[in-house]
Each structure stands twice: as structure tokens, then as C-alpha cells.
Protein backbone atom coordinates (compact mmCIF):
# COMPACT_ATOMS: atom_id res chain seq x y z
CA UNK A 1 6.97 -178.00 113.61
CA UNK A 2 4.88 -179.53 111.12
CA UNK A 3 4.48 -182.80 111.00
CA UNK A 4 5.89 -183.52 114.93
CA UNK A 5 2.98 -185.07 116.92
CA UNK A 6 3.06 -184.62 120.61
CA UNK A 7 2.24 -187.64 121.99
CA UNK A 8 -0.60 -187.97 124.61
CA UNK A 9 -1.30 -190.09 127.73
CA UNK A 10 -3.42 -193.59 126.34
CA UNK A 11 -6.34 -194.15 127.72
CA UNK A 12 -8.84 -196.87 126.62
CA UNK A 13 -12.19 -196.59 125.56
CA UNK A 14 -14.81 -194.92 128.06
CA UNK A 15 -18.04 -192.76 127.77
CA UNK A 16 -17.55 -189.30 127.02
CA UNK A 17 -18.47 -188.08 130.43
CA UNK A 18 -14.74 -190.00 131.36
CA UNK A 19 -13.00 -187.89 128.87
CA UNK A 20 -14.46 -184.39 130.25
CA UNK A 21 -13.74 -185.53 133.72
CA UNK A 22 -10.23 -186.37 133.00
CA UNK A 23 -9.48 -183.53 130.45
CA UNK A 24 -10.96 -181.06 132.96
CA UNK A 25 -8.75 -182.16 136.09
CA UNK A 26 -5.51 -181.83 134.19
CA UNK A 27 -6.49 -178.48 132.88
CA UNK A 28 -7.23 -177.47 136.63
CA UNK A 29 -3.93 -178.71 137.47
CA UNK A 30 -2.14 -177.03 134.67
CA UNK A 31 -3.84 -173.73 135.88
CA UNK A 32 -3.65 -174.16 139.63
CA UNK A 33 0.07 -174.61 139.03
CA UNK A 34 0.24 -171.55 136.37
CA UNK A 35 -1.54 -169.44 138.82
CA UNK A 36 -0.37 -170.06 142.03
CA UNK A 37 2.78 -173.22 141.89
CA UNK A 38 2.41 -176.56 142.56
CA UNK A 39 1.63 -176.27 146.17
CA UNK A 40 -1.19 -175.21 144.82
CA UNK A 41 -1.98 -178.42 143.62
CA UNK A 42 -4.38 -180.11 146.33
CA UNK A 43 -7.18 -182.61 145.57
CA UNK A 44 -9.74 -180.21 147.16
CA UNK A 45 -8.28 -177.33 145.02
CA UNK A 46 -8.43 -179.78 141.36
CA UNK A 47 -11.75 -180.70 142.94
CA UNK A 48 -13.14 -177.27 143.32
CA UNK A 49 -11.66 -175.70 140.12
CA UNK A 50 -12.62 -179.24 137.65
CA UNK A 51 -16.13 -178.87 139.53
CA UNK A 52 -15.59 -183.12 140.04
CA UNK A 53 -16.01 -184.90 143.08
CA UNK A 54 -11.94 -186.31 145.07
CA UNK A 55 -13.29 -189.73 144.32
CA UNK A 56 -13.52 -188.99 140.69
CA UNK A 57 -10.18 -187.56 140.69
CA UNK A 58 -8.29 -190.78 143.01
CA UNK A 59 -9.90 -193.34 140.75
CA UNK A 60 -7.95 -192.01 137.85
CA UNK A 61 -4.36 -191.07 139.74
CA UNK A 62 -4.08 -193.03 143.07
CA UNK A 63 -2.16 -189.62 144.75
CA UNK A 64 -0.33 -185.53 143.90
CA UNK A 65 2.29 -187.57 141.80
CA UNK A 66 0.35 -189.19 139.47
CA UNK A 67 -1.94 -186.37 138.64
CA UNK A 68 0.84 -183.93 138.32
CA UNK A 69 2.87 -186.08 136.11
CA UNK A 70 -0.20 -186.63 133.90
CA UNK A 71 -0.38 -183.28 133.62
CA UNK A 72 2.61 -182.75 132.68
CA UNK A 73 2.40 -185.22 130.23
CA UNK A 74 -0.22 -183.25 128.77
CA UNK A 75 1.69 -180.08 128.34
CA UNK A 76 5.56 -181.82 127.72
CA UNK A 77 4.61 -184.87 126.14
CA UNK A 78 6.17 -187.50 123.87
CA UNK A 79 6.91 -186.38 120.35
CA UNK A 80 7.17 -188.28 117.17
CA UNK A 81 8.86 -186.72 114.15
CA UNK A 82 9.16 -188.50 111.03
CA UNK A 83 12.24 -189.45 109.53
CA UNK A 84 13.25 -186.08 107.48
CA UNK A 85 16.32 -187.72 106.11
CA UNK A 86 18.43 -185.18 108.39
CA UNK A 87 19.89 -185.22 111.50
CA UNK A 88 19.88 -181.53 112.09
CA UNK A 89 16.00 -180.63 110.71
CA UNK A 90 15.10 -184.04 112.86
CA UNK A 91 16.90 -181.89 116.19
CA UNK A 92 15.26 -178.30 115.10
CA UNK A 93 11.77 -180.75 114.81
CA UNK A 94 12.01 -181.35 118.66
CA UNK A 95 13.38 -178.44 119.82
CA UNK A 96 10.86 -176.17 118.09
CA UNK A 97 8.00 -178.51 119.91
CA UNK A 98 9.71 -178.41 123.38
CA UNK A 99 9.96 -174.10 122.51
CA UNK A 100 6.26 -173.87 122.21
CA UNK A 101 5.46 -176.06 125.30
CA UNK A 102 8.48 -174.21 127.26
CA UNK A 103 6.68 -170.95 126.18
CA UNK A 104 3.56 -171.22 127.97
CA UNK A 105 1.93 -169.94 130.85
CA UNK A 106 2.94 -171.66 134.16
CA UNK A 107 5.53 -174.23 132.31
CA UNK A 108 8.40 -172.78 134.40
CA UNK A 109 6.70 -173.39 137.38
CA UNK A 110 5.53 -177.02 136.25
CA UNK A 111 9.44 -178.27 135.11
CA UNK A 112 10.73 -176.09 138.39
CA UNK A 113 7.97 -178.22 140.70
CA UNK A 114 9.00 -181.48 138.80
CA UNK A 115 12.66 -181.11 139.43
CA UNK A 116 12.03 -180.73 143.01
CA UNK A 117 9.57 -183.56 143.74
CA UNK A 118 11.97 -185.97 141.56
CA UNK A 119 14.47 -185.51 144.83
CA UNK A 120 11.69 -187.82 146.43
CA UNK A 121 12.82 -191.17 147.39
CA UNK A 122 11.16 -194.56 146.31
CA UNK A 123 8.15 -195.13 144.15
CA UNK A 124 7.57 -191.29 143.59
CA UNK A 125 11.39 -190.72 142.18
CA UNK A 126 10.74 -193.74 139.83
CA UNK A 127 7.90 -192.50 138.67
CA UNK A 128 9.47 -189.48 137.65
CA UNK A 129 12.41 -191.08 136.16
CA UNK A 130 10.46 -192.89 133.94
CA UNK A 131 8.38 -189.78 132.83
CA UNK A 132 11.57 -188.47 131.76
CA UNK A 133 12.36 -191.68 129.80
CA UNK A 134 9.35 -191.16 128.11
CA UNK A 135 9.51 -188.05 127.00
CA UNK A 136 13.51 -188.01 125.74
CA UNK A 137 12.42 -190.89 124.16
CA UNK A 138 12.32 -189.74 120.25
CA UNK A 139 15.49 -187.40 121.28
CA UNK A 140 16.98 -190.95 121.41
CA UNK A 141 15.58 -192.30 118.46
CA UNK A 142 16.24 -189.42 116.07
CA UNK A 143 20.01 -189.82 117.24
CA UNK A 144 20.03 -193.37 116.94
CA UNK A 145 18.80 -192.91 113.38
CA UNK A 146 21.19 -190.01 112.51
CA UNK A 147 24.24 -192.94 113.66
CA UNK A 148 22.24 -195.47 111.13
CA UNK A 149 22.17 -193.01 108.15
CA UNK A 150 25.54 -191.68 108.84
CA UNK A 151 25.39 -188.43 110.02
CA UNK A 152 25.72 -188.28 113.74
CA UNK A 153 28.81 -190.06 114.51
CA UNK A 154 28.92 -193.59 115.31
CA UNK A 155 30.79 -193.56 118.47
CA UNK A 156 28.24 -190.45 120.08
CA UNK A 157 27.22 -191.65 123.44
CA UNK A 158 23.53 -191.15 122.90
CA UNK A 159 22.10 -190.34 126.33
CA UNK A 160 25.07 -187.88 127.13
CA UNK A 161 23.73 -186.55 123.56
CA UNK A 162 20.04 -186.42 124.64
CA UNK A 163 20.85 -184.70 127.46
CA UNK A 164 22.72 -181.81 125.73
CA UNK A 165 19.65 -181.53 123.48
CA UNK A 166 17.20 -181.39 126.39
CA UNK A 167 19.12 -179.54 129.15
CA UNK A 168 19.98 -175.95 127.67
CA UNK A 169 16.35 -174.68 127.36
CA UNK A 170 15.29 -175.86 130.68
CA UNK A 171 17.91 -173.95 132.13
CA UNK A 172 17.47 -171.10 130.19
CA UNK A 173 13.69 -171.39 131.59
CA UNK A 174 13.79 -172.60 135.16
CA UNK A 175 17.57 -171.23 136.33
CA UNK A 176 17.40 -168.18 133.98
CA UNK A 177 14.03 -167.67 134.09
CA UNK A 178 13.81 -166.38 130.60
CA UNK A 179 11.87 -167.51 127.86
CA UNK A 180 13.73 -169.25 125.37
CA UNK A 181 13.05 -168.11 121.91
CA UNK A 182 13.11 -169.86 118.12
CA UNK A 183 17.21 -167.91 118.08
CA UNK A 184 18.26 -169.92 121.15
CA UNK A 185 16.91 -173.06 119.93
CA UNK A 186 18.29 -172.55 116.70
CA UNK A 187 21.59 -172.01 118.44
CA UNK A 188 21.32 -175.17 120.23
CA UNK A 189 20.60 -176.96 117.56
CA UNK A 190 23.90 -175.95 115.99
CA UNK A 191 25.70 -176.34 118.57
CA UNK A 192 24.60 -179.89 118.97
CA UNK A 193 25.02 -180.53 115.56
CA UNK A 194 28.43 -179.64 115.53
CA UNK A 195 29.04 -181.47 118.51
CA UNK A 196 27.84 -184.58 117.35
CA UNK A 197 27.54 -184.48 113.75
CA UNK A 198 29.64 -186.63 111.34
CA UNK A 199 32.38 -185.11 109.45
CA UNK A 200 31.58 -183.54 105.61
């Protein structure tokens, strides 16, 4: 995974203090929903377990959505990897960052809890969809710039290609409930490869 950054939430400058509040609240989220699922996740129980008062908590994340997909964020974030000159080590470069996410405690439960609440209607499913834009963003990119140097195919359809990057370890995870390991995202990555890849 070297050189892949996971990409965290902005946030402009503040006083320390603002930092430990915020980092503290998504870590009790994280572990509320590790522990227990995200119906877990109350602003009394964040509250309680980040030892911070509910208006601390509402000033930074107007309601459950919000803080939960900031939490997420945290955990399955967005990724840059540099341009490696190929294709396939650019693919193995994201899926070995999404494996070591995907591999810790209480991520099933998070992506599970996320699926679910994006069946919400209105401002909540939006916000979700655009979480997910987010974080297939450099899944995009790295295809986009596999078309440009010539080795994914030019006529790939690159969301239908994002998706078959993204989708088999979150089944694996959520529907199989079995961890995915470096084999199976080696395997993926082959198989995406060859799917999309640009003839020899």
C-alpha cells in the first residue's frame, strides 16, 4: 500500500480542544457501532462514550446521518495513489487500502448499516450517494488514466468498471460475512484486469 493516502474529512483551522472533540466522537461512533451496530449509535450514547456534551456533538453534524457518514469517512475514506505507470499495480493500490479498512473491527457492521440507511428517501439518500461518489472517486481516476496511457480499453464504461472493482469485497464482507483476504483481492484485481485491460 505504500504510497496510497487515505484521504480524510477537511476541516479548517480551530484550537486543539476542536480536534479532540471531533476525533473523539467519531471514534465513539466507530466503537458504538463495532460493539453493539448502528442502532447503537444515539447522541446520548456518542455523548456518554466521547465524554462531550449533545451540543458539542450537533454543532459539528446537524443529525445520526451526518455523524455516521463522517465516521465512516474516517474509516473508508478517499484514497489517492500516484500514478505507478500501471493500470493493474494502480487497481492492487486501492484494493489493498479498501482490504485493510474492510478488515477491521465493526467495518461489516458500518458498510451493512450504510447500505440500509441509503434506502432513506430525500436529503439523507443524497447524502449518502454522494459519500459514495467520494470515495469511488480515485477508482475513477485510476481508470480514466489507464484509458489515457493505453492500457484499459478505450471504450470501458468507467462507472460499470468502478463498480466491479468496489462491489466484490463488500459482498464478500457484508453478504458473506467473511473477511476478505490479500488472495481475494489479488483475484479481483485479475479478474478486473482482464476484464478491462487492453489487449498485449
Amino acid at each position: 500500500m505504500a504510497g496510497v493516502r487515505v484521504g480524510r474529512v477537511e476541516r479548517g483551522p480551530g484550537r486543539p480542544r476542536e480536534e479532540r472533540v471531533t476525533g473523539a466522537v467519531l471514534s465513539a461512533v466507530l466503537d458504538l457501532v463495532a460493539e453493539k451496530g448502528l442502532d447503537a449509535v444515539t447522541m446520548d450514547a456518542v455523548a456518554a462514550r466521547a465524554g462531550v456534551s449533545k451540543p458539542a456533538i450537533y454543532r459539528r453534524w446537524p443529525g445520526k446521518h451526518d455523524l455516521l457518514i463522517a465516521a465512516a469517512e474516517t474509516r473508508i475514506g478517499t484514497l489517492v495513489v500516484p500514478d505507478l505507470g500501471d493500470f493493474r499495480a494502480e487497481l492492487r493500490a486501492v484494493l489493498d487500502a479498501r482490504l485493510e479498512a474492510y478488515r477491521m473491527p465493526g467495518t461489516a457492521r458500518l458498510l451493512a448499516g450504510l447500505i440500509a440507511a441509503s434506502e432513506e428517501g430525500g436529503e439523507v439518500r443524497g447524502a449518502y450517494q454522494r459519500y459514495v461518489t467520494r470515495i469511488m472517486g480515485e477508482t475513477r481516476k485510476i481508470l480514466e488514466r489507464g484509458i489515457a496511457r493505453g492500457d484499459v480499453r478505450a471504450g470501458v464504461d468507467v462507472r460499470t468498471a468502478a463498480t466491479m472493482v468496489a462491489a466484490p469485497m463488500i459482498f464478500r464482507l457484508v453478504i458473506e460475512q467473511q473477511l476478505p483476504d490479500e488472495r481475494f483481492a489479488a483475484d479481483v484485481a485479475e479478474l478486473v484486469a482482464r476484464a478491462v485491460g487492453s489487449p498485449a
